[in-house]
PDB file of N, CA and C in Angstrom:
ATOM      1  N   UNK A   1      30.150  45.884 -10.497  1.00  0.00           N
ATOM      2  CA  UNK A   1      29.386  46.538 -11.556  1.00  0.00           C
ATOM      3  C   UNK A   1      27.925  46.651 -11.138  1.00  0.00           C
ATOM      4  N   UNK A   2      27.573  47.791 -11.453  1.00  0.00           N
ATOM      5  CA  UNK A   2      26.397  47.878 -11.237  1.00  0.00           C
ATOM      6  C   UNK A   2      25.277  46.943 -11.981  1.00  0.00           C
ATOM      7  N   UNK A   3      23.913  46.111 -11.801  1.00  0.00           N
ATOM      8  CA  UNK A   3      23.061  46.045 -12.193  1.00  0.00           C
ATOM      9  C   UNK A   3      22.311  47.292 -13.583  1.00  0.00           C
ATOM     10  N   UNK A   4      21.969  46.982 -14.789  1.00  0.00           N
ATOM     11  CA  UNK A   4      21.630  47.261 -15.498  1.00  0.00           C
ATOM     12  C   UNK A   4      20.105  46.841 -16.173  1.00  0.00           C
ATOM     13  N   UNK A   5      19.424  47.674 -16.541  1.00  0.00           N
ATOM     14  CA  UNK A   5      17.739  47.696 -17.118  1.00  0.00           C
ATOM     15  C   UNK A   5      18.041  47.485 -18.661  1.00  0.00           C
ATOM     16  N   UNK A   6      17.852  46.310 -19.133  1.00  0.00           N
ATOM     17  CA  UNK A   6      17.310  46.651 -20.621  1.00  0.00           C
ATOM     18  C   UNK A   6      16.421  45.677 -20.903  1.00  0.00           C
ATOM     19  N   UNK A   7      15.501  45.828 -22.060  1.00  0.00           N
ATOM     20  CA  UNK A   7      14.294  46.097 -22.613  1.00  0.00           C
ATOM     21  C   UNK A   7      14.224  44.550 -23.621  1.00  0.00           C
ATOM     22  N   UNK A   8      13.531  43.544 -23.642  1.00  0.00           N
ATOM     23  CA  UNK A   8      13.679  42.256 -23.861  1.00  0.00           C
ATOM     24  C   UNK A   8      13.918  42.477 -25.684  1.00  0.00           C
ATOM     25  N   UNK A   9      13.600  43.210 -26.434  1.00  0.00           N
ATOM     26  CA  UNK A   9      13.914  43.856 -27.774  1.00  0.00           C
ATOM     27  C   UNK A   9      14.921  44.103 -27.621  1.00  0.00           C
ATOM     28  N   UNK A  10      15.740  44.752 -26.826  1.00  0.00           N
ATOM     29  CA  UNK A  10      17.203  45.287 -26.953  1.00  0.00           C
ATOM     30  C   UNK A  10      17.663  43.663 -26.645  1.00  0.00           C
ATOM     31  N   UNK A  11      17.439  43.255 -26.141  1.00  0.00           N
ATOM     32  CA  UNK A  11      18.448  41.714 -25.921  1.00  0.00           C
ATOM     33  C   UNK A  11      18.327  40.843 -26.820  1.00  0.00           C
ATOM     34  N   UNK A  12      17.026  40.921 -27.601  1.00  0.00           N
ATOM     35  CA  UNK A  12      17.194  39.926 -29.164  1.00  0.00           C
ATOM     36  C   UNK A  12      18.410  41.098 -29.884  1.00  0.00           C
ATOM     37  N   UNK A  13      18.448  42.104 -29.817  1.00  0.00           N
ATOM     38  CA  UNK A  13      19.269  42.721 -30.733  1.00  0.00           C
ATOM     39  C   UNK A  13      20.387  42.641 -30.368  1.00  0.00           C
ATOM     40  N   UNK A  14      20.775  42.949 -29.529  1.00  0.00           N
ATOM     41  CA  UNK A  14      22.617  42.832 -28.978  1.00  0.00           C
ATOM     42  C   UNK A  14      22.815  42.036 -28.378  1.00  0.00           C
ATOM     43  N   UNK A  15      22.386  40.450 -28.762  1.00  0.00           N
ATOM     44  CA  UNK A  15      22.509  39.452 -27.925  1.00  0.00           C
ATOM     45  C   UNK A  15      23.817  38.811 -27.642  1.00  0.00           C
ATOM     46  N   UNK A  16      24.891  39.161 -28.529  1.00  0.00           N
ATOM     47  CA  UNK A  16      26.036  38.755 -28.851  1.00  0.00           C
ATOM     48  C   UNK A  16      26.830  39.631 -27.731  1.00  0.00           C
ATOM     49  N   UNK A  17      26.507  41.124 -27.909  1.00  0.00           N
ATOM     50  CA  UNK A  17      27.351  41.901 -27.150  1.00  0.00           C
ATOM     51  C   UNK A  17      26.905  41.698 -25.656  1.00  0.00           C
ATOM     52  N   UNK A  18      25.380  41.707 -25.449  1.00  0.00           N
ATOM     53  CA  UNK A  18      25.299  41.684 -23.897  1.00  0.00           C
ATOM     54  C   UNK A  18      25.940  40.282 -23.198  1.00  0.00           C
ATOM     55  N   UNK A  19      25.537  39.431 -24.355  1.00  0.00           N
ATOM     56  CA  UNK A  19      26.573  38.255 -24.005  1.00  0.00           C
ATOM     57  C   UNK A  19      28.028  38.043 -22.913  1.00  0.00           C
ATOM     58  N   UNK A  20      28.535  38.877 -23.594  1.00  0.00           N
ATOM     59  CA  UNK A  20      30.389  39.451 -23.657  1.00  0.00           C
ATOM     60  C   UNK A  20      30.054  40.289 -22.225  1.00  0.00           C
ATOM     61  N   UNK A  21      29.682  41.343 -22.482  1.00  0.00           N
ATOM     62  CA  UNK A  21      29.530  41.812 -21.324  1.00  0.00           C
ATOM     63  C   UNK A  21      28.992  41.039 -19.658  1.00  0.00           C
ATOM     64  N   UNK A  22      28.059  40.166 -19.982  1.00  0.00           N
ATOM     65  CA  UNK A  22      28.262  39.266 -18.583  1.00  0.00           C
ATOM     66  C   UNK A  22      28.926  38.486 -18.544  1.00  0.00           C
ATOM     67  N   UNK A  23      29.423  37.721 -19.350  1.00  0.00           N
ATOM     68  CA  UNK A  23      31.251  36.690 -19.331  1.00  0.00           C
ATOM     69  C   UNK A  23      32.259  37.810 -18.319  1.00  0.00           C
ATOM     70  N   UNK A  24      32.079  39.198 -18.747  1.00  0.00           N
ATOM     71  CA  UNK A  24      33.110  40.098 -17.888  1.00  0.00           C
ATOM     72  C   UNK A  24      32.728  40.388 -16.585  1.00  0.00           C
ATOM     73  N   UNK A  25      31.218  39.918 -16.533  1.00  0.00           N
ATOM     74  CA  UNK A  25      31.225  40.052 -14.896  1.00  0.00           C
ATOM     75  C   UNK A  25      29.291  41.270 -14.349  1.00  0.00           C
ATOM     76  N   UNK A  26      29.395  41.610 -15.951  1.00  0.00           N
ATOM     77  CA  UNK A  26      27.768  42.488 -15.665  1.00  0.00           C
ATOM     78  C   UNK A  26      26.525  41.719 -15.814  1.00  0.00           C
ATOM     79  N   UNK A  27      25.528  42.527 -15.107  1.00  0.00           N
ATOM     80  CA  UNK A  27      24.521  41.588 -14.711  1.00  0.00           C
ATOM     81  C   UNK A  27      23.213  42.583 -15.254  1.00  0.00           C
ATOM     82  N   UNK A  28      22.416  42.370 -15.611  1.00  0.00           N
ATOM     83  CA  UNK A  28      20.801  42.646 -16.284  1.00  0.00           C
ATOM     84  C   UNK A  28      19.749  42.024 -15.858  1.00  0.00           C
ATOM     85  N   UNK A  29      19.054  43.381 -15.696  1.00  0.00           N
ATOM     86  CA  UNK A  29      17.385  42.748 -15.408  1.00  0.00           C
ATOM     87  C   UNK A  29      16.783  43.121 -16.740  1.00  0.00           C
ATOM     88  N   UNK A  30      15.963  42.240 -16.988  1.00  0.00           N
ATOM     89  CA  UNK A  30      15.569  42.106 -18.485  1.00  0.00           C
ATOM     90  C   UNK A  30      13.891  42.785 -18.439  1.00  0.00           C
ATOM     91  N   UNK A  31      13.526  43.984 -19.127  1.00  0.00           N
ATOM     92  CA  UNK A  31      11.860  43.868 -19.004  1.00  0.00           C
ATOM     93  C   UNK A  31      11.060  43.737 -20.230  1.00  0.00           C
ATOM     94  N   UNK A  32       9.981  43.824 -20.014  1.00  0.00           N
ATOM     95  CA  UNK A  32       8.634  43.595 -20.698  1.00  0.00           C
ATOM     96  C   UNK A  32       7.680  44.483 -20.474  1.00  0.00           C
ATOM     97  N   UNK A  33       7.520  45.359 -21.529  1.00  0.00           N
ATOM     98  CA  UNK A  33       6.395  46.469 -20.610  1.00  0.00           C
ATOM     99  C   UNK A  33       6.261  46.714 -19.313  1.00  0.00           C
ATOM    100  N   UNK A  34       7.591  47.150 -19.594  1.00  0.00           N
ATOM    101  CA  UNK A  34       7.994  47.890 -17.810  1.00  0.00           C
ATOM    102  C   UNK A  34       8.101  47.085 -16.907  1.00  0.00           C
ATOM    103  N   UNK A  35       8.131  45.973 -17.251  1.00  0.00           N
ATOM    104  CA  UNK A  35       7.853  45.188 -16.119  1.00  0.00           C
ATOM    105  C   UNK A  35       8.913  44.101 -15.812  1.00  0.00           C
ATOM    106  N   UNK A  36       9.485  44.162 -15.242  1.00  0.00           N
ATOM    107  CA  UNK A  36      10.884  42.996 -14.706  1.00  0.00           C
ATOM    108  C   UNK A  36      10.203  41.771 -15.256  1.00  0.00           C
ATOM    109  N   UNK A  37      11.388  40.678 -15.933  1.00  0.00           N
ATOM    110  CA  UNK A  37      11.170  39.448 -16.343  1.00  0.00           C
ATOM    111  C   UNK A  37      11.691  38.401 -15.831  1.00  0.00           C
ATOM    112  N   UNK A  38      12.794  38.640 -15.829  1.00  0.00           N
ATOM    113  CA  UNK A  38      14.263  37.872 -15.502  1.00  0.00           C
ATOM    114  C   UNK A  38      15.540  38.743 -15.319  1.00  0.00           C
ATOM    115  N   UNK A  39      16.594  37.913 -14.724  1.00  0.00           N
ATOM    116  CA  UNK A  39      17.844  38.554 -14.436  1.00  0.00           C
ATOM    117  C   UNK A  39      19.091  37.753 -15.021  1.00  0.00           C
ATOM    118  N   UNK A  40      19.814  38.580 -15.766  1.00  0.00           N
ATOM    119  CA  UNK A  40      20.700  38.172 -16.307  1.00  0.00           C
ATOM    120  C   UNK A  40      22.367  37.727 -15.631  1.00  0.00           C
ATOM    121  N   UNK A  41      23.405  37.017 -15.216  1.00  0.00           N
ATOM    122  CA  UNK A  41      24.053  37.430 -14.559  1.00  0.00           C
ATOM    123  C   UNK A  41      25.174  36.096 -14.545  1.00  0.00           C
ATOM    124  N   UNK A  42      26.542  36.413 -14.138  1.00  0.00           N
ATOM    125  CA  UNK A  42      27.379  35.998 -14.843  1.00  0.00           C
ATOM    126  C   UNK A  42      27.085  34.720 -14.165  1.00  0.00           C
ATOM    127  N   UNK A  43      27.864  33.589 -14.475  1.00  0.00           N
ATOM    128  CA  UNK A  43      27.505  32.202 -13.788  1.00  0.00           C
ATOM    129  C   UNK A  43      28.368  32.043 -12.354  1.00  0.00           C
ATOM    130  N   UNK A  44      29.337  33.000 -11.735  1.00  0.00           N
ATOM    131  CA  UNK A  44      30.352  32.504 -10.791  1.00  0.00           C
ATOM    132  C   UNK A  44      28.709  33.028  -9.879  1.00  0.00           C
ATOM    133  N   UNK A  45      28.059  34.152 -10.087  1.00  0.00           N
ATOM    134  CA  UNK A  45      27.345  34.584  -8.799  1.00  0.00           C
ATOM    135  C   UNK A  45      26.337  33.601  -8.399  1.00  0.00           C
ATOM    136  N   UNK A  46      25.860  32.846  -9.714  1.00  0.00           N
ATOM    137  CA  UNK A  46      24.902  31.917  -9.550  1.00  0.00           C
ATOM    138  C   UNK A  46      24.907  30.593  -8.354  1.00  0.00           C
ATOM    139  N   UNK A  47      26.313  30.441  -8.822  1.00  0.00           N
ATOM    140  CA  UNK A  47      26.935  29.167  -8.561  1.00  0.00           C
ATOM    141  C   UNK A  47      27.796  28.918  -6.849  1.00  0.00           C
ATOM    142  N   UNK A  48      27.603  30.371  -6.376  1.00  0.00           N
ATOM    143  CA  UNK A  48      28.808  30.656  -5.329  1.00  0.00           C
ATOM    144  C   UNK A  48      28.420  29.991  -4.347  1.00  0.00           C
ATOM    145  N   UNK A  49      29.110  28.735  -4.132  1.00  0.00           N
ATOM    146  CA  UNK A  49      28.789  27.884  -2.520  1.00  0.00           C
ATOM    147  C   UNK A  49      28.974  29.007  -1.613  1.00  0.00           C
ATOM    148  N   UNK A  50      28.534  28.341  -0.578  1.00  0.00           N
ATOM    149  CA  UNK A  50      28.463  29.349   0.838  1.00  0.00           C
ATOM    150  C   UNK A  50      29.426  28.408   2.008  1.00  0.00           C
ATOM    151  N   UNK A  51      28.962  27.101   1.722  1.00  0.00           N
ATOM    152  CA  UNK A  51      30.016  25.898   2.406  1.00  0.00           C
ATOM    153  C   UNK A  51      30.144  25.308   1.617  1.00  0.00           C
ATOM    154  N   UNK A  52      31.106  24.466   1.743  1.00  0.00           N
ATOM    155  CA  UNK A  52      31.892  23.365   0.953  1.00  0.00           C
ATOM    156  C   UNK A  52      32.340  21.786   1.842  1.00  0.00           C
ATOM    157  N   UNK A  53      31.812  21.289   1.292  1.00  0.00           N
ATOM    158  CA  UNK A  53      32.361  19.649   1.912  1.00  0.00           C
ATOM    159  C   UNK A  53      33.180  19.462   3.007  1.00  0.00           C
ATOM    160  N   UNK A  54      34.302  20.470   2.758  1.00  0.00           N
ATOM    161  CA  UNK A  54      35.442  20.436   3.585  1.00  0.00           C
ATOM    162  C   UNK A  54      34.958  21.126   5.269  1.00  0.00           C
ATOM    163  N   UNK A  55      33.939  21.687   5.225  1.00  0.00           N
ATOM    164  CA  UNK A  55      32.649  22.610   6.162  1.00  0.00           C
ATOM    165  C   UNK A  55      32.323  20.838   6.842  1.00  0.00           C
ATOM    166  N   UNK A  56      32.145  20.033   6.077  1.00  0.00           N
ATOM    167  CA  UNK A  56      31.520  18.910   7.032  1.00  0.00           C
ATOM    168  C   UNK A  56      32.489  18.305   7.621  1.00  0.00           C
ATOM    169  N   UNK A  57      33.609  17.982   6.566  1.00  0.00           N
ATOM    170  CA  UNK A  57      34.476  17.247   7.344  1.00  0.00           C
ATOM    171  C   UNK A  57      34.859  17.853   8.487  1.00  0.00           C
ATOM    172  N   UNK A  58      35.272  19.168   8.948  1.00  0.00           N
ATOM    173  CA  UNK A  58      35.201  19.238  10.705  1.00  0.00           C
ATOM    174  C   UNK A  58      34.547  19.092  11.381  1.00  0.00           C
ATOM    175  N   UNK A  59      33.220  19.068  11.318  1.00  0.00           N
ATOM    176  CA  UNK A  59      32.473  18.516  11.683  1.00  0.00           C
ATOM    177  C   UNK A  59      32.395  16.883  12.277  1.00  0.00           C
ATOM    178  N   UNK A  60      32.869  16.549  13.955  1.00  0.00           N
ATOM    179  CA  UNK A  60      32.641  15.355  14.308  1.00  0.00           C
ATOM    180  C   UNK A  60      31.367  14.558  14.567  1.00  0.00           C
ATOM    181  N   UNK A  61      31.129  13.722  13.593  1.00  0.00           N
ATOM    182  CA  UNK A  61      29.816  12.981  13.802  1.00  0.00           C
ATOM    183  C   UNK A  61      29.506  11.999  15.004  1.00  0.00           C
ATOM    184  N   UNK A  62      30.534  12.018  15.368  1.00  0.00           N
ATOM    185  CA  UNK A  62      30.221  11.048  16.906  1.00  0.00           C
ATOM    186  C   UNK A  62      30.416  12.000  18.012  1.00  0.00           C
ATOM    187  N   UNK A  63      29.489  13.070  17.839  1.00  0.00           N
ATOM    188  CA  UNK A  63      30.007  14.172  18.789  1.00  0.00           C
ATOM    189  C   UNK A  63      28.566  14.262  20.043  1.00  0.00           C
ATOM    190  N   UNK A  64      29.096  14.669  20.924  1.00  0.00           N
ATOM    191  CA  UNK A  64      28.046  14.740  21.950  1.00  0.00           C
ATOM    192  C   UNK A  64      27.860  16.258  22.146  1.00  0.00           C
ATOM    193  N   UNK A  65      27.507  16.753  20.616  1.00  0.00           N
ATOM    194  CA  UNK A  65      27.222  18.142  20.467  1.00  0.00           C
ATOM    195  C   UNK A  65      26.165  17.580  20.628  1.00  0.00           C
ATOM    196  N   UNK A  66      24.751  18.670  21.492  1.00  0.00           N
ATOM    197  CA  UNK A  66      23.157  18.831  20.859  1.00  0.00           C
ATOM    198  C   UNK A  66      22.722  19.169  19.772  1.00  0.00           C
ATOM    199  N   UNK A  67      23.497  20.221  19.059  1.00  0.00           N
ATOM    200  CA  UNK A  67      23.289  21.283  18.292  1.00  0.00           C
ATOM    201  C   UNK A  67      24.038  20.523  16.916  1.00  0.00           C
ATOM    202  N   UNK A  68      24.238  19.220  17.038  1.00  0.00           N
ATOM    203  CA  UNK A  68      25.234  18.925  15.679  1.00  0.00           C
ATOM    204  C   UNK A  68      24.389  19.335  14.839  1.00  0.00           C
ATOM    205  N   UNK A  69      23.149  18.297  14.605  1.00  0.00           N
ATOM    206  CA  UNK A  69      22.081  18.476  13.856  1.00  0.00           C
ATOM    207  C   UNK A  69      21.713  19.506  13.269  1.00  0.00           C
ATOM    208  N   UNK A  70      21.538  20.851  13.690  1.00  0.00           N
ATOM    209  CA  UNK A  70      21.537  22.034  12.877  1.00  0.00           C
ATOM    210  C   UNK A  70      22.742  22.552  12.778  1.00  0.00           C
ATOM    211  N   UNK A  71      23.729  21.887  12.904  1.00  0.00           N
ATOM    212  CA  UNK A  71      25.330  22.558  12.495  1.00  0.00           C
ATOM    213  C   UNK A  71      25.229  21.951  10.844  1.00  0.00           C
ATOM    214  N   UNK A  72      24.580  20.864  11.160  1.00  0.00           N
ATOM    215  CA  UNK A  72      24.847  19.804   9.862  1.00  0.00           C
ATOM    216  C   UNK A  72      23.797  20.650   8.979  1.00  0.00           C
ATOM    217  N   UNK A  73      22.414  21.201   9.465  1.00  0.00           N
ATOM    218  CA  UNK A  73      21.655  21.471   8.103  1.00  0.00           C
ATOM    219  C   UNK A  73      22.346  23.120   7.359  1.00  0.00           C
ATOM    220  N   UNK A  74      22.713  23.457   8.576  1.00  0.00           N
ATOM    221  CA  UNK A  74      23.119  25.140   8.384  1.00  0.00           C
ATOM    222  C   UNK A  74      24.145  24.652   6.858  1.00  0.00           C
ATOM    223  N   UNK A  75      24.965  23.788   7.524  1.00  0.00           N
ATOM    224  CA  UNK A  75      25.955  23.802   6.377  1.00  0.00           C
ATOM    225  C   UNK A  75      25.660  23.163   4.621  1.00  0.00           C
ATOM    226  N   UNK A  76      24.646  22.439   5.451  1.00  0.00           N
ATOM    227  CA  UNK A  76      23.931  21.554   3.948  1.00  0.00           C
ATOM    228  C   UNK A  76      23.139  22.276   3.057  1.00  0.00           C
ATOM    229  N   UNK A  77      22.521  23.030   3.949  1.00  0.00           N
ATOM    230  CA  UNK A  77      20.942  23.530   3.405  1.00  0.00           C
ATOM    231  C   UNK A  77      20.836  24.826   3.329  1.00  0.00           C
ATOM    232  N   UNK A  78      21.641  25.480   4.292  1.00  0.00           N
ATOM    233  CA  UNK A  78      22.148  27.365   4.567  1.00  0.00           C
ATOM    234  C   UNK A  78      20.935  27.547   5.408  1.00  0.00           C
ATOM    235  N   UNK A  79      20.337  26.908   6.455  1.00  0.00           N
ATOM    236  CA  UNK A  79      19.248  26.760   7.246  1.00  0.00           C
ATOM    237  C   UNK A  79      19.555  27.594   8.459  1.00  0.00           C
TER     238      UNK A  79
END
């Protein structure tokens, strides 16, 4: 879905419906006299790991990699 513009007045007013509509997956930039405020948007995009735990566990720590060390932050930190 595309990104959508509405107007921080329109979101006190249809707060219920724009609601509903990002539970389904749409996302809003909210303004203020023209001017971007915030972004509205469902919680899976917020939330989306990039690695997961299971990313470390292959990872051997008694390894005579050089490079463990930034294997380890890449996965920790997205470095």
């Amino acid at each position: 879905m595309e990104t959508q513009i509405i107007g921080i007045k329109q979101l006190h007013k249809d707060l219920s419906r724009i609601a509903e509509k990002i539970r389904k997956g749409q996302s809003y930039i909210v303004v203020k006299n023209s001017k971007p405020v915030f972004r509205l948007e469902p919680m899976e995009k917020v939330f989306e790991p990039k690695y997961t735990f299971k990313d470390l566990e292959k990872i051997k720590f008694k390894s005579k990699d050089r490079n463990l060390s930034k294997k380890i932050d890449k996965i920790v930190y997205g470095v």
